[in-house]
Protein backbone atom coordinates (compact mmCIF):
# COMPACT_ATOMS: atom_id res chain seq x y z
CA UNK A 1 176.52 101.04 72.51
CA UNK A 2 173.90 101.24 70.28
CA UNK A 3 170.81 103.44 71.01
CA UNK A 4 167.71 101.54 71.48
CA UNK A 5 165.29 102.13 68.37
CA UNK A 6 161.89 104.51 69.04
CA UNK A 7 158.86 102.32 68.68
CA UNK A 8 156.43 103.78 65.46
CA UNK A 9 153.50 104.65 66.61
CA UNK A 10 152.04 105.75 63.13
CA UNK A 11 149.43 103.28 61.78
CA UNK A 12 150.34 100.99 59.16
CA UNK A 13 149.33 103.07 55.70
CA UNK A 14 146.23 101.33 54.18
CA UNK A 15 144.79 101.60 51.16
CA UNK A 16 142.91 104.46 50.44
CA UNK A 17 140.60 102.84 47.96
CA UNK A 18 136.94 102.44 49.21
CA UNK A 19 135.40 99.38 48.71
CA UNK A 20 132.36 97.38 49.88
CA UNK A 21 131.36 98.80 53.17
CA UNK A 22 133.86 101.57 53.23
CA UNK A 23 131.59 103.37 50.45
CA UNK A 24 129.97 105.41 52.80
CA UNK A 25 127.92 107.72 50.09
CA UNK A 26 123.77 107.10 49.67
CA UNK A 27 123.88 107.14 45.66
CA UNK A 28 126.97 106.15 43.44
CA UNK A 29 127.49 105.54 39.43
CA UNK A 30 127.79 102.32 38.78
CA UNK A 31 129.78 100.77 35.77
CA UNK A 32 129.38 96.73 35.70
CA UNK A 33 131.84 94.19 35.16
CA UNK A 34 132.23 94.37 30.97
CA UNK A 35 132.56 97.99 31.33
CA UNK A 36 128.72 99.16 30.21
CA UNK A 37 127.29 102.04 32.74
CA UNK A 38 124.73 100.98 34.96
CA UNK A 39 123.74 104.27 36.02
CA UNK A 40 122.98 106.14 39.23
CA UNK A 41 121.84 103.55 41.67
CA UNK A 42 121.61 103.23 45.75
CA UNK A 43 124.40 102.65 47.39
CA UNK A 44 122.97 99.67 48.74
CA UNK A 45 121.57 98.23 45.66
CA UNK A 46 124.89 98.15 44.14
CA UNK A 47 126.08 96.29 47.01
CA UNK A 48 123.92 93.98 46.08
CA UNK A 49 124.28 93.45 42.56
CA UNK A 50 128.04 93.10 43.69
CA UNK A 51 127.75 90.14 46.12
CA UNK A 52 125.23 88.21 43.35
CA UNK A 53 127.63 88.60 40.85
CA UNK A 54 130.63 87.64 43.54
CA UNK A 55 132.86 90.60 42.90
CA UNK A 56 133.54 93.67 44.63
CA UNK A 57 132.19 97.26 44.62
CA UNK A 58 135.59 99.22 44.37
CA UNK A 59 135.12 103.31 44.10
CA UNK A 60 137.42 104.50 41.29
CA UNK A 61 136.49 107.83 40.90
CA UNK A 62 135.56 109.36 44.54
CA UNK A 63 135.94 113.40 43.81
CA UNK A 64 132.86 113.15 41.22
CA UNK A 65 129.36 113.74 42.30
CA UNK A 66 127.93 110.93 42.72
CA UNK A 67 131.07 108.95 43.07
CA UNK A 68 132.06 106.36 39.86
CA UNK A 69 131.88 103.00 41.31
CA UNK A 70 132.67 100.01 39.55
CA UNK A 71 132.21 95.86 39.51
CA UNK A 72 135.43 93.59 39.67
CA UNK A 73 137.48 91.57 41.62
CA UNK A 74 139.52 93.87 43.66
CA UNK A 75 142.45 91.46 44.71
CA UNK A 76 142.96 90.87 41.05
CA UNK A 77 142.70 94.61 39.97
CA UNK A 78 144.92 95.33 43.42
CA UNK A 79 147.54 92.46 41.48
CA UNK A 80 147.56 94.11 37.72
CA UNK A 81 148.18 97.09 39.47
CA UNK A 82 151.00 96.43 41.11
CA UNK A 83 152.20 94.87 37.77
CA UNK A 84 151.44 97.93 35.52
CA UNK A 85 153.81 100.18 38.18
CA UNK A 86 156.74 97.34 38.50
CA UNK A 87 156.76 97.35 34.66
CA UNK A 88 156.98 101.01 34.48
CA UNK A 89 159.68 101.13 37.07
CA UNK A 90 161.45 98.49 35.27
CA UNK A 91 161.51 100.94 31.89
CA UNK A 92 162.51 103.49 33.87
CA UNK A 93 166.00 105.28 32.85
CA UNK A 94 168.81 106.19 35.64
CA UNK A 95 170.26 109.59 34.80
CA UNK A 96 173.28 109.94 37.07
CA UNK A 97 175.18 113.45 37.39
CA UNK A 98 178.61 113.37 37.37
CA UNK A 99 180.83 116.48 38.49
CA UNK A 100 183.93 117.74 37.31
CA UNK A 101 185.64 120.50 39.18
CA UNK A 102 188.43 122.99 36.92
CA UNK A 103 190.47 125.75 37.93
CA UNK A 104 190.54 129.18 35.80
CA UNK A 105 194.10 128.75 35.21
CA UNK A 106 194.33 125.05 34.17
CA UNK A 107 196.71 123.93 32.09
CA UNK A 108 196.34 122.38 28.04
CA UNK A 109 197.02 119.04 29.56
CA UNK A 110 195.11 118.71 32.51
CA UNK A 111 192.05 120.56 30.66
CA UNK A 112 192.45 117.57 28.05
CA UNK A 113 192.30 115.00 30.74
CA UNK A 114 189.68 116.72 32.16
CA UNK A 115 188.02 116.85 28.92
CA UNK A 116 188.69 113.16 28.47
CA UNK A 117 186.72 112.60 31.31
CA UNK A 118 183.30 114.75 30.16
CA UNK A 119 183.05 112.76 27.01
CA UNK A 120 183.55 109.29 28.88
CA UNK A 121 180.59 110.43 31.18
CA UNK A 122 178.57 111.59 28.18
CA UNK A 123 178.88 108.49 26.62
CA UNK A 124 178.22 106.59 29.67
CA UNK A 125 174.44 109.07 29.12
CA UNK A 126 175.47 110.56 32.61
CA UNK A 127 174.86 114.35 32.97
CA UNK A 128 177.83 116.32 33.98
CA UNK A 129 178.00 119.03 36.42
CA UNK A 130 181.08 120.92 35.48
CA UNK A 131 182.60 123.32 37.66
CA UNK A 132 184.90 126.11 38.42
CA UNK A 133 186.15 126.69 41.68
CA UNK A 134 187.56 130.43 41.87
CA UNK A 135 190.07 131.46 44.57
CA UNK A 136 191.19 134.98 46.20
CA UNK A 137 191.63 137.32 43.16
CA UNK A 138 190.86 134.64 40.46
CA UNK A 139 187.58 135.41 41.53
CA UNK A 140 187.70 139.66 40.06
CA UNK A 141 187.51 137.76 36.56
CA UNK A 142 184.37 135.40 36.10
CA UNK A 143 185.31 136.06 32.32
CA UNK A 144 187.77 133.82 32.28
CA UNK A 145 185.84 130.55 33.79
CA UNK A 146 182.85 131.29 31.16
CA UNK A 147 185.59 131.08 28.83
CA UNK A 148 186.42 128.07 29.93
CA UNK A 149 183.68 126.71 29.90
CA UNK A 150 182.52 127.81 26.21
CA UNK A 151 185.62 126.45 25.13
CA UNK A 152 184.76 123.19 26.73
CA UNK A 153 181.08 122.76 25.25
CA UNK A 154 182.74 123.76 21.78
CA UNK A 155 185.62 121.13 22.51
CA UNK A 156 182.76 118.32 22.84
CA UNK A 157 180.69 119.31 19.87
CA UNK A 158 177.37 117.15 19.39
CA UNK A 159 178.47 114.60 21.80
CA UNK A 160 176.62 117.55 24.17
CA UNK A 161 173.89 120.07 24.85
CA UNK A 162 173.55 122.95 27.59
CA UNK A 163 171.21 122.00 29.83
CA UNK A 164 172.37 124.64 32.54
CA UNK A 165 174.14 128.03 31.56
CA UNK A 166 177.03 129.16 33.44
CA UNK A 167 175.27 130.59 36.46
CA UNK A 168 177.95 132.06 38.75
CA UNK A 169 177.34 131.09 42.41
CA UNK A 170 179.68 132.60 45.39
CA UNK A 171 183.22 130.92 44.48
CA UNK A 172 182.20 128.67 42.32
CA UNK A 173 180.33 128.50 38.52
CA UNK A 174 178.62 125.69 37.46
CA UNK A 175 177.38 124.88 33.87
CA UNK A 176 175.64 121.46 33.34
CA UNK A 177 175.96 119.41 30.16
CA UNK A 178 173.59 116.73 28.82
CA UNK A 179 174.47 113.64 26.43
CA UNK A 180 173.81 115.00 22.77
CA UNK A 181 172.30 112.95 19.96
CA UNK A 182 175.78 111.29 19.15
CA UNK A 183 176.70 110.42 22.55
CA UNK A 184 176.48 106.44 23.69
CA UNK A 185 177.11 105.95 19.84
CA UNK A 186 181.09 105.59 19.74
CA UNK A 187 181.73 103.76 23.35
C-alpha cells in the first residue's frame, strides 16, 4: 500500500527581484531605458517616469546605498534571462567518474584488462577513481598498492594526469586520474 503523500506547506518560491511597488526604499538610483544614469531620485518619482514610459521599475542592485534601480520591461528581461542560463547549461560539460577497483596481488593479465579499461574511460573524458582494496595482512604493506598504482599512471602516459595522489584510507587507497591532453584523440 502506498503511503499517502504529506501536503507542502512551504510557499511557492517567488522571485526575489523587487519591482514596482515592492521597492519599498524612499530614494533609489535610477538608470533609464538606453542605459544613461538618471541619478538619485524619489522613489516615487521614478515610479512615475516608469508608468509614462510603460515599462517597469525593476531593482538590480539592492545591497548598494541607495539601491540601483533601472527602466525596462521586466517580463522580457525575466525571458532573456532564462535564455542566457538555458544556453549556459546547454554548454555545460558532464564529467562522469568512473571506478576501478585492483587487488595488490593482481596478476599481468588482469592488470592489463584492467588497464584496458582506464584508457577506454579516459578517452571517453571520464575521470577515473582507481582503487585498491587491501585485505588481512595485504594491508602491513601499503608499498605495494602505491606501486601499483605508479606503475599504472606510468603505463597510461599522456593519455592522463594525477588529479588525486594515492591517499590511503582504512582498507582501501584511492588515486584519481584525469583525461590528459591526448586523451579523446585516438577513440
Amino acid at each position: 500500500m502506498p503511503v499517502p503523500r504529506r501536503f507542502d506547506r512551504r510557499p511557492p518560491d517567488r522571485d526575489p527581484t523587487r519591482i514596482n511597488e515592492r521597492i519599498r526604499v524612499p530614494k533609489v538610483r535610477l538608470i533609464g531605458a538606453d542605459g544613461e544614469q538618471i541619478g538619485v531620485v524619489d522613489t516615487d518619482e521614478a515610479r512615475r517616469i516608469a508608468r509614462e514610459a510603460d515599462l517597469d521599475l525593476v531593482e538590480v542592485a539592492p545591497d548598494s546605498r541607495p539601491p540601483v534601480c533601472r527602466l525596462l520591461d521586466y517580463s522580457k528581461y525575466k525571458y532573456e534571462q532564462e535564455q542566457k542560463a538555458k544556453q549556459a547549461r546547454k554548454h555545460q560539460q558532464q564529467v562522469n567518474v568512473r571506478e576501478i577497483k585492483l587487488r595488490p596481488k593482481i596478476a599481468d593479465h588482469d592488470y592489463e584488462t584492467k588497464k584496458g579499461h582506464v584508457e577506454r574511460f579516459l578517452n571517453k573524458k571520464d575521470k577515473v577513481k582507481v582503487t585498491i582494496m587491501f585485505r588481512g595482512r595485504e594491508q602491513a604493506h601499503p608499498e605495494r598498492g602505491r606501486a601499483l598504482l605508479e606503475r599504472l599512471y606510468d603505463d597510461l602516459g599522456e593519455l592522463a594526469t594525477i588529479e588525486q595522489a594515492p591517499q590511503q584510507e582504512g582498507r582501501n587507497m584511492h588515486m584519481v586520474l584525469a583525461p590528459g591532453k591526448v586523451a579523446g584523440t585516438a577513440s
